[in-house]
Protein backbone atom coordinates (compact mmCIF):
# COMPACT_ATOMS: atom_id res chain seq x y z
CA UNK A 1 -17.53 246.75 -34.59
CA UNK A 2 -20.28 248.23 -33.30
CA UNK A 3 -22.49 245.95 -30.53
CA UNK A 4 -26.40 245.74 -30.83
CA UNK A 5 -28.41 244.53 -27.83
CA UNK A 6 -31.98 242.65 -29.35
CA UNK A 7 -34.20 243.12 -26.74
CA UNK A 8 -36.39 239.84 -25.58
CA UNK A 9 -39.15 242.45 -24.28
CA UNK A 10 -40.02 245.82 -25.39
CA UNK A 11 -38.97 246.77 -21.36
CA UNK A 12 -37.62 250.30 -20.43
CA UNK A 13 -35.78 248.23 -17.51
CA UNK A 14 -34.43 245.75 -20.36
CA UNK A 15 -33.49 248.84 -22.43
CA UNK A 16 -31.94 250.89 -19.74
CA UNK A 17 -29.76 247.43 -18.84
CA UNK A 18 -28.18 247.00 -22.25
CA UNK A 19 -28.26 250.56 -22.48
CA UNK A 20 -26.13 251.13 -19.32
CA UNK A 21 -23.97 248.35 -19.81
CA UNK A 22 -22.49 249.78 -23.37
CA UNK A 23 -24.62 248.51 -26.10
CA UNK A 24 -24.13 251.13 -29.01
CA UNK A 25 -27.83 250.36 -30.07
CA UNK A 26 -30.93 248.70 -29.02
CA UNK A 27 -33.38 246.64 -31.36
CA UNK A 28 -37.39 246.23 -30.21
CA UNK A 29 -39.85 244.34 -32.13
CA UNK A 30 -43.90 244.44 -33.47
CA UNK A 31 -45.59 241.74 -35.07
CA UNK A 32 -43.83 238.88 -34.45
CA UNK A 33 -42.92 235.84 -32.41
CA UNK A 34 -39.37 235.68 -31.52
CA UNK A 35 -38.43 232.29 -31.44
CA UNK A 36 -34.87 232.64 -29.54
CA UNK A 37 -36.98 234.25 -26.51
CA UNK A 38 -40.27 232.98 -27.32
CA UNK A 39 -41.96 236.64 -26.78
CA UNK A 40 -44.94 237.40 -28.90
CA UNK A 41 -44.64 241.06 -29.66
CA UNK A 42 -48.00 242.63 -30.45
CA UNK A 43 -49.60 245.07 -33.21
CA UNK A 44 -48.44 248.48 -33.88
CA UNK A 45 -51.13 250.08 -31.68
CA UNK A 46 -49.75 247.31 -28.83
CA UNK A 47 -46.17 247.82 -28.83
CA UNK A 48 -45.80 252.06 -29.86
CA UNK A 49 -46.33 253.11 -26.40
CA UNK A 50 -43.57 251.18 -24.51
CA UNK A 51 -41.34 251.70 -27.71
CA UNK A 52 -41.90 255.96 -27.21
CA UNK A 53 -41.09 255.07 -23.32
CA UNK A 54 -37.43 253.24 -24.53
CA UNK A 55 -36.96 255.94 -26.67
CA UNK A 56 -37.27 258.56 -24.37
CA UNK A 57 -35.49 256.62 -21.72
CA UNK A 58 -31.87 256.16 -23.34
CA UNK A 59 -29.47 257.58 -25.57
CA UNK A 60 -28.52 255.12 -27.66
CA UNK A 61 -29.81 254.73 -31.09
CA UNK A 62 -32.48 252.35 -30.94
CA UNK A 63 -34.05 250.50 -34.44
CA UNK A 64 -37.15 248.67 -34.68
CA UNK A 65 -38.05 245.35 -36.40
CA UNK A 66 -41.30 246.13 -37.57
CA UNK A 67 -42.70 242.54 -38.16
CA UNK A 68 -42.41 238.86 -39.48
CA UNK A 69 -44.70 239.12 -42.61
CA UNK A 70 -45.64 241.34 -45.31
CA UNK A 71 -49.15 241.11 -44.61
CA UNK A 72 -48.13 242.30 -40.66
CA UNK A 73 -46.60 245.43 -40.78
CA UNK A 74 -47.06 248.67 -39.65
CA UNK A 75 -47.82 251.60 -42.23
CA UNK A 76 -45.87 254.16 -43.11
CA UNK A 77 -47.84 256.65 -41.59
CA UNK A 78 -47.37 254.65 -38.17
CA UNK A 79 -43.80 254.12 -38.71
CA UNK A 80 -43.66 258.00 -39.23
CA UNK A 81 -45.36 259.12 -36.43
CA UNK A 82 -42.07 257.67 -34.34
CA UNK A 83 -39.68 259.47 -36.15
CA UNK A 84 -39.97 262.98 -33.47
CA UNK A 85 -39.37 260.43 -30.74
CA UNK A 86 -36.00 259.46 -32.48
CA UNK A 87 -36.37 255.87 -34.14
CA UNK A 88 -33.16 255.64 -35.91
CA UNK A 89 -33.34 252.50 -37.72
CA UNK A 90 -35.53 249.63 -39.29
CA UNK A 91 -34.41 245.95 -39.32
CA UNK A 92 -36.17 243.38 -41.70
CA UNK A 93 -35.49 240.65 -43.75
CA UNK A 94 -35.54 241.80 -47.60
CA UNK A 95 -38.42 238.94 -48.29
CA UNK A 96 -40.96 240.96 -46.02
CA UNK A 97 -39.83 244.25 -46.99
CA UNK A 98 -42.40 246.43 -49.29
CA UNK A 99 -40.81 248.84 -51.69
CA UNK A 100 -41.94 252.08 -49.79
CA UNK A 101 -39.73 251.19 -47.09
CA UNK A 102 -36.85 252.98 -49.13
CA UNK A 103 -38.33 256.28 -48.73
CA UNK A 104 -38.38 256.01 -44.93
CA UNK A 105 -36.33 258.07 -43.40
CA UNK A 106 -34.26 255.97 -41.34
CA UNK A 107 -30.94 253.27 -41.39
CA UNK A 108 -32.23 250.24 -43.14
CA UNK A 109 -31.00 247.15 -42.36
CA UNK A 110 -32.12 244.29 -44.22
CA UNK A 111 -31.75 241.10 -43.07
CA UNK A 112 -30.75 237.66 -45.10
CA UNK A 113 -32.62 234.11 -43.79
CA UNK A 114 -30.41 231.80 -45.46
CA UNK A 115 -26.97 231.53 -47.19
CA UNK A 116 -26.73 229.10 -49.67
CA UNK A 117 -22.52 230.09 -50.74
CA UNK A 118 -24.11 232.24 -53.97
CA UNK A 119 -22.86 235.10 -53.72
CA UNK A 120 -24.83 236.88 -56.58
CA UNK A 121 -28.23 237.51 -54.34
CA UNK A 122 -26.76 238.97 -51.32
CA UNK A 123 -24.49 241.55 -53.37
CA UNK A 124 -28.03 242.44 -55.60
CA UNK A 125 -29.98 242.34 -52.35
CA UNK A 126 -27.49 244.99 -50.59
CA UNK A 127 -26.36 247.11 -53.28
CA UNK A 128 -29.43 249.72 -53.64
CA UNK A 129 -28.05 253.32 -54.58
CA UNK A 130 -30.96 255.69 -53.99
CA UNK A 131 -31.71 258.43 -55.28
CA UNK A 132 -28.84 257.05 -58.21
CA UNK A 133 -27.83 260.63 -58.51
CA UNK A 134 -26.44 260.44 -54.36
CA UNK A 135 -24.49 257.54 -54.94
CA UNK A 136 -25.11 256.59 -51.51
CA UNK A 137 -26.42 253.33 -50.91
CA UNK A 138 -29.57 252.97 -49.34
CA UNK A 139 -28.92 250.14 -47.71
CA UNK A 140 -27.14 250.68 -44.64
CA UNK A 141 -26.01 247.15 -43.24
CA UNK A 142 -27.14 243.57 -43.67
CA UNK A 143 -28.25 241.07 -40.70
CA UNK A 144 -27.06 237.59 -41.15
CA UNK A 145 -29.98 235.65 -39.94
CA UNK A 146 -28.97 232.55 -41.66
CA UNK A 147 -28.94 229.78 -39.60
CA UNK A 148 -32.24 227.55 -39.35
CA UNK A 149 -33.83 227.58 -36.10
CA UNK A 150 -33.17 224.19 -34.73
CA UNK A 151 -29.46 225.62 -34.59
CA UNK A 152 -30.57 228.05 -32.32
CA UNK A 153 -28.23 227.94 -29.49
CA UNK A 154 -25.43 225.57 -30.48
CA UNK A 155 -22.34 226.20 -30.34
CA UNK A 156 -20.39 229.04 -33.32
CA UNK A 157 -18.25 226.77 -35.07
CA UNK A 158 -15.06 227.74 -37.42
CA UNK A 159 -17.18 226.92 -40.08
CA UNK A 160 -20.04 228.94 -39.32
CA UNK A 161 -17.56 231.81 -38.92
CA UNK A 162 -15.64 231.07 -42.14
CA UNK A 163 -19.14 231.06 -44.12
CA UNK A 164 -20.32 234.00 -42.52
CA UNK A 165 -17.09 235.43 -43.77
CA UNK A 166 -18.06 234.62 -47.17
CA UNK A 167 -20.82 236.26 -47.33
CA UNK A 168 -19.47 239.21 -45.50
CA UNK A 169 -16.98 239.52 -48.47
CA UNK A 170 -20.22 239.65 -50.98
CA UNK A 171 -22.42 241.99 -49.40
CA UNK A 172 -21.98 245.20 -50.14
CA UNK A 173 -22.62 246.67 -46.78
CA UNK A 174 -21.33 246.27 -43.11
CA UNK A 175 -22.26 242.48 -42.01
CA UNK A 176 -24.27 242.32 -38.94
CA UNK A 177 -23.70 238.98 -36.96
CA UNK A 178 -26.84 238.00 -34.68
CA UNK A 179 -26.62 235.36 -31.95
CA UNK A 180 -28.84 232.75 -33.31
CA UNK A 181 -25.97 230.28 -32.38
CA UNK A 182 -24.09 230.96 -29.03
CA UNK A 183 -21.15 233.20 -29.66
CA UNK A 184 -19.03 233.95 -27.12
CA UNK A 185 -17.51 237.03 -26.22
CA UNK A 186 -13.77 235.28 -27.48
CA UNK A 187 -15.64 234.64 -30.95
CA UNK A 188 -17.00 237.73 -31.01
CA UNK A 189 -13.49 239.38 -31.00
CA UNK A 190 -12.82 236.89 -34.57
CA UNK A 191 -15.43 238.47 -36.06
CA UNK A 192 -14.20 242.04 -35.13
CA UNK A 193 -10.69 241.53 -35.80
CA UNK A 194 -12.16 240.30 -40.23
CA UNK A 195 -14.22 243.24 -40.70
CA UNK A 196 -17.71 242.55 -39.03
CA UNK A 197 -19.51 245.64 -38.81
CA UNK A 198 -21.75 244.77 -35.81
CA UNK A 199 -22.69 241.82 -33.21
CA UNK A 200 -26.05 241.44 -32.68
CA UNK A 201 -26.39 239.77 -28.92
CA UNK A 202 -29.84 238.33 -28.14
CA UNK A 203 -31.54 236.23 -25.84
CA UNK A 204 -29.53 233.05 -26.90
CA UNK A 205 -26.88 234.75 -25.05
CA UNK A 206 -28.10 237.44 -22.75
CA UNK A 207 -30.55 235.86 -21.23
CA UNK A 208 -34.04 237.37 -20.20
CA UNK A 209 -33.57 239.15 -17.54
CA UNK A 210 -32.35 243.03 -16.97
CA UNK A 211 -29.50 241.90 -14.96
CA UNK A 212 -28.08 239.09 -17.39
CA UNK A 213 -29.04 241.52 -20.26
CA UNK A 214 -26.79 244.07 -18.54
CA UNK A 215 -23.77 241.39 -17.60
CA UNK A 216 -24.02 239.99 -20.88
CA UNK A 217 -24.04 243.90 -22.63
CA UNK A 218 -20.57 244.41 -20.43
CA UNK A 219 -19.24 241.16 -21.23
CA UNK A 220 -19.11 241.44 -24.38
CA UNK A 221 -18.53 245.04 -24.90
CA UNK A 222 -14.98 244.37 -22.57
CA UNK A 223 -14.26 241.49 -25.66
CA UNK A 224 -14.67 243.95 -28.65
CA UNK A 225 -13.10 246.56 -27.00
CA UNK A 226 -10.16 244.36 -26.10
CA UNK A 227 -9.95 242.99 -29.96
């Protein structure tokens, strides 16, 4: 399972923290307000700078979320243009995504907002084989961002983990688990030891700060390795 650090801040500090403390990969944001830190991250033209400076500054892959809305995205061409500084992934939910995302050349991830136990649009919204002669799919992995946001924070309960289960067995990618509720580094080894592809820790549970973003990252990287 692998362990993704969301950043609260598009920080080199922040990044060199998680980074340094054994995250396998880093997320950053444009375009958005994050509700579990409450950062607003800024435009394209705001954010690229201190994005090439992560970049540059680790070795870790590191993915982007490029935005909250359709209508609040970068464009291709911008998206491009960080591809020589080694942007290995893209992370956004499949409602916001346009169609010429597929042809980027990067991991997609798309992400799911809600889970309502049917099991027929998550498998449709995961299983993309592109070009159909690769057979690859072009989806890489799936973010679980299902719970609504006045659960932010509470306490992972067995049944959160038993529905997230579900729906792993339905995608038809590697499940990534964010920390919109508080997992705990004991949880997090349940959801290695059934097949999650990859925790997603994030402000809920690292805090804001480069040194409780780095003694979270070890934390929890001791857990899954211990699983």
């Amino acid at each position: 399972m692998e362990l993704i650090v969301s950043l609260p801040g598009n920080d080199v500090q922040l990044a060199k923290a998680a980074a340094g403390a054994g995250a396998d990969a880093l997320k950053v944001h444009m375009n958005v307000l994050h509700e579990a830190s409450g950062t607003r991250f800024g435009s394209f033209s705001e954010e690229a700078p201190a994005v090439r400076a992560i970049l540059g500054a680790v070795k870790c892959a590191v993915g982007l979320m490029p935005g909250g809305a359709p209508d609040a995205l970068p464009t291709r061409e911008e998206l491009l243009s960080l591809e020589p500084s080694g942007l290995n992934f893209v992370d956004i939910y499949a409602h916001n995504m346009p169609l010429w995302f597929i042809d980027l050349p990067y991991r997609l991830i798309v992400a799911l907002s809600s889970f309502d136990g049917f099991v027929e649009p998550p498998y449709y919204t995961t299983h993309f084989h592109w070009p159909p002669e690769s057979q690859r799919n072009r989806i890489a992995m799936c973010e679980a961002s299902i719970f609504a946001h006045e659960e932010y924070g509470a306490p992972f309960t067995f049944a959160d983990y038993r529905r997230l289960r579900v729906l792993q067995e339905y995608v038809d990618v590697p499940l990534v688990v964010p920390t919109q509720k508080a997992i705990t580094p004991e949880d997090a080894q349940w959801l290695k030891r059934t097949g999650t592809g990859a925790l997603m820790i994030g402000a809920v549970v690292t805090g804001l700060t480069a040194e409780s973003i780095a003694r979270a990252t070890a934390e929890y990287r001791r857990a899954i390795d211990a699983a």
